[in-house]
C-alpha atoms as a PDB file:
ATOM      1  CA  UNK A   1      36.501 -47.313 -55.348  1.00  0.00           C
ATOM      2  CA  UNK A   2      35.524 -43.716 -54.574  1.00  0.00           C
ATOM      3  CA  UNK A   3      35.912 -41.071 -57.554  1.00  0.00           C
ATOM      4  CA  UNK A   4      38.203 -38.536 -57.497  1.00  0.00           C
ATOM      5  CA  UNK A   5      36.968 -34.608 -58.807  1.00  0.00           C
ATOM      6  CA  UNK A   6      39.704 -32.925 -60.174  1.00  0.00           C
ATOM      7  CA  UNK A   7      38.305 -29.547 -59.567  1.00  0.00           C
ATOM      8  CA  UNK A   8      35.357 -28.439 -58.222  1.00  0.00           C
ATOM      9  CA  UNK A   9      34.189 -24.728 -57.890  1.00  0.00           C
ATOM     10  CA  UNK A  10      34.313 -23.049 -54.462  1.00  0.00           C
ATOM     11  CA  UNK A  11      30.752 -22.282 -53.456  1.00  0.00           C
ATOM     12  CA  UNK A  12      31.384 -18.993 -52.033  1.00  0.00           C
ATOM     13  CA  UNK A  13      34.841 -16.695 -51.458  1.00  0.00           C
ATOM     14  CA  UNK A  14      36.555 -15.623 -48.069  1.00  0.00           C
ATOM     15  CA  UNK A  15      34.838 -12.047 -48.183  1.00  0.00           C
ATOM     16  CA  UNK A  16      31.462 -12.554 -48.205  1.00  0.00           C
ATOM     17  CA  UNK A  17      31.177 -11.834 -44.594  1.00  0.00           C
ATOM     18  CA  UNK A  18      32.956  -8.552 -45.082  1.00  0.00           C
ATOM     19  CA  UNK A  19      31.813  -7.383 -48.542  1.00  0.00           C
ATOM     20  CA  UNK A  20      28.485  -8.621 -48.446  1.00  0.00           C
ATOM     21  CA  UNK A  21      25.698 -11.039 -49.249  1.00  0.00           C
ATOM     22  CA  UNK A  22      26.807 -13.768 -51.453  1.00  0.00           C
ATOM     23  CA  UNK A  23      25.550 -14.627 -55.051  1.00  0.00           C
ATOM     24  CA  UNK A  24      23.845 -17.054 -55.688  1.00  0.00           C
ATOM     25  CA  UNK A  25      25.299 -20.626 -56.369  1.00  0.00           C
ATOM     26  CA  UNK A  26      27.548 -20.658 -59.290  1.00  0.00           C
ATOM     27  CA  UNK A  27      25.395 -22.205 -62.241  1.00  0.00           C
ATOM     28  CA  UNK A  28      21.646 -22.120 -60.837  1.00  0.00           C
ATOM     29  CA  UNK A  29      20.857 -19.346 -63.162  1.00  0.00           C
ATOM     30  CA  UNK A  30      21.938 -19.575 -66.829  1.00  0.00           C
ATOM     31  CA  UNK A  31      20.690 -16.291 -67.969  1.00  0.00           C
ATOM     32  CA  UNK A  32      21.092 -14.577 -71.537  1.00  0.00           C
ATOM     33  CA  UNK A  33      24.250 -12.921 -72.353  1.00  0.00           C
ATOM     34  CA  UNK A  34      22.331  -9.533 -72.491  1.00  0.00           C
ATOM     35  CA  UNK A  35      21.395 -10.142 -69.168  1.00  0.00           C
ATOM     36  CA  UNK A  36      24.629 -11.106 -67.427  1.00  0.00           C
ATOM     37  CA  UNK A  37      26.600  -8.114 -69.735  1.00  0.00           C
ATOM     38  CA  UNK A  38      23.562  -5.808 -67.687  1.00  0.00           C
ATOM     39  CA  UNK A  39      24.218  -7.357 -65.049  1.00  0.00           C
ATOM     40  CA  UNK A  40      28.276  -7.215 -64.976  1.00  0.00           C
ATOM     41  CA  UNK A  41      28.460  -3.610 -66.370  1.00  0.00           C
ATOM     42  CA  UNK A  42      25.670  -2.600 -63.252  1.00  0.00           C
ATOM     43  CA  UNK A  43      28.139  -4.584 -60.655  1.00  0.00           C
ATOM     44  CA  UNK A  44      30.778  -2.369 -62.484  1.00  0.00           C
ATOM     45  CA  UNK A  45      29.619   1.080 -62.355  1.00  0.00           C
ATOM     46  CA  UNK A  46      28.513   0.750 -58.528  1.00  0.00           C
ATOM     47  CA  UNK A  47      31.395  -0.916 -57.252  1.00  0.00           C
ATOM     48  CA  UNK A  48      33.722   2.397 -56.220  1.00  0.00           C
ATOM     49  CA  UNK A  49      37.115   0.342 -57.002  1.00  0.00           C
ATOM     50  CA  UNK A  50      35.998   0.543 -60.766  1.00  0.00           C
ATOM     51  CA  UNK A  51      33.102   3.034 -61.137  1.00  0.00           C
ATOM     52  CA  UNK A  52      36.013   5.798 -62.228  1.00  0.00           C
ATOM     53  CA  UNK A  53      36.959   4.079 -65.248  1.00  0.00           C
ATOM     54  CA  UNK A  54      35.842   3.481 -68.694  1.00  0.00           C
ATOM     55  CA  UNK A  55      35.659  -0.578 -69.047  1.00  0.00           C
ATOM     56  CA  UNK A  56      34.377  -2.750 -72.304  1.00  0.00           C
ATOM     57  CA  UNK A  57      32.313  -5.152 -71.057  1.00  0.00           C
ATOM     58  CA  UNK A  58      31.253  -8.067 -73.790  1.00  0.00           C
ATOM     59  CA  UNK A  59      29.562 -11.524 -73.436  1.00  0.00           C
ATOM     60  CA  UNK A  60      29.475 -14.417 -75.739  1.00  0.00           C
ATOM     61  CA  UNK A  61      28.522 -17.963 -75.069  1.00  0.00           C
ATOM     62  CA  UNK A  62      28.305 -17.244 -71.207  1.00  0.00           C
ATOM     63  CA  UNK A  63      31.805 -15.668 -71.300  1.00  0.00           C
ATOM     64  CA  UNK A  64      33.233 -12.091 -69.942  1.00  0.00           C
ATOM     65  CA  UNK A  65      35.406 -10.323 -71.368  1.00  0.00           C
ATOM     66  CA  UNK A  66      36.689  -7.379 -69.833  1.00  0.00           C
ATOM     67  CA  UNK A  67      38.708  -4.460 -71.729  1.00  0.00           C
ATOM     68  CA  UNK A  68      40.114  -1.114 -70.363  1.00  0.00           C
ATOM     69  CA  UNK A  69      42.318   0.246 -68.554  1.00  0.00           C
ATOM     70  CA  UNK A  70      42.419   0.468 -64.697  1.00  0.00           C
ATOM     71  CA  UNK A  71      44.281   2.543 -62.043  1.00  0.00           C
ATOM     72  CA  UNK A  72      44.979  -0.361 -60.012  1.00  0.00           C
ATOM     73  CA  UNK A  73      45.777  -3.862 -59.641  1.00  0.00           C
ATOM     74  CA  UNK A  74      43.162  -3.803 -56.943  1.00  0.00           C
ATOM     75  CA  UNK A  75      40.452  -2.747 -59.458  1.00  0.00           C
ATOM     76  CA  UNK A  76      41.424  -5.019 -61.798  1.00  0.00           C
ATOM     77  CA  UNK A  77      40.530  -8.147 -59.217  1.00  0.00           C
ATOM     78  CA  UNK A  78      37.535  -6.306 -58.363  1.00  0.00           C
ATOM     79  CA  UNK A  79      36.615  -6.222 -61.848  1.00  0.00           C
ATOM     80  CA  UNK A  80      37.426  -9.810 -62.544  1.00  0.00           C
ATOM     81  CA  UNK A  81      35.380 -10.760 -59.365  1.00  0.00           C
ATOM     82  CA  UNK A  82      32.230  -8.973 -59.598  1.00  0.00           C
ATOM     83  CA  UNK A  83      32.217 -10.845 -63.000  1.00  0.00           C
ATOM     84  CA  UNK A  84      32.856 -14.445 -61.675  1.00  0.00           C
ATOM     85  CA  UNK A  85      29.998 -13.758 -58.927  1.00  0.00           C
ATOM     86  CA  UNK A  86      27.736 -13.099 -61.807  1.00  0.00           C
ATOM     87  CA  UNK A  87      24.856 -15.552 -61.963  1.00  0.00           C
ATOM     88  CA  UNK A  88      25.007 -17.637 -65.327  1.00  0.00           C
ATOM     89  CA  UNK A  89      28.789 -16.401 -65.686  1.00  0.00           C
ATOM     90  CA  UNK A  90      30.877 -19.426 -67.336  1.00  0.00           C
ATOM     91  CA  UNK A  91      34.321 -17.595 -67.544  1.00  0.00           C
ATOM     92  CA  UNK A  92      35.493 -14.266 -67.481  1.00  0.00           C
ATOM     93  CA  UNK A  93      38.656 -13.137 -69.777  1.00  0.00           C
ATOM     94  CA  UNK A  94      40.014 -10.312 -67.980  1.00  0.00           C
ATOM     95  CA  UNK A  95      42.357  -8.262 -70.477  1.00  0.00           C
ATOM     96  CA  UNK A  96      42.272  -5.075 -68.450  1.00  0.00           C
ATOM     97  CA  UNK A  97      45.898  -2.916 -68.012  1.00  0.00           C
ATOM     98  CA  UNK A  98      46.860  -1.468 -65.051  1.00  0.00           C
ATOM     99  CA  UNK A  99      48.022   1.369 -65.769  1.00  0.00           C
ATOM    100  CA  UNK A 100      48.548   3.703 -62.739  1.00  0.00           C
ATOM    101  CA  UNK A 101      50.343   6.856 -63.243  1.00  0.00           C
ATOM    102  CA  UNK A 102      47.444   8.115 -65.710  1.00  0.00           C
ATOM    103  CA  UNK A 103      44.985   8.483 -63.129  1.00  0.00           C
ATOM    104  CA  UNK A 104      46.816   9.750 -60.489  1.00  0.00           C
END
């Protein structure tokens, strides 16, 4: 009888070839939350969908969670992303708003 896996985690995402190099494999680096918060909140600031905005980046246990507000739904996924492709990122809570009108 051959197990079945319920869910497995996609090794890399359809972009990679567009956006960039890919991360490394999703768990091969289990990090300290200090250093994936750096790391997230670096991936933040250069990223140009969410550079313009003030985000709340906090880590506990492995986990992101993202606060703020954003202009776009666009920058919200980019956000949530660059968080996921962290190395040593477990889950990622993404509680920003999209709120567009006050950025113009």
């Amino acid at each position: 009888m051959v197990p079945i896996i319920p869910w497995t985690y996609p090794t890399d995402r359809y972009y990679y070839g567009w956006y960039g190099e890919a991360p490394p494999p999703f768990g091969t680096d289990s990090g300290t939350d200090g250093a994936i918060k750096s790391t997230v909140v670096d991936r933040l600031r250069e990223n140009p969908l969410t550079a313009p905005f003030d985000l709340k980046v906090d880590v506990k246990q492995s986990v992101v969670v993202l606060g703020g507000i954003v202009g776009s739904s666009l920058a919200k996924r980019a956000a949530g992303d660059d968080a996921w492709d962290t190395p040593g990122v477990n889950d990622v809570s993404n509680q920003l708003e999209v709120v567009p009108d006050q950025f113009g």
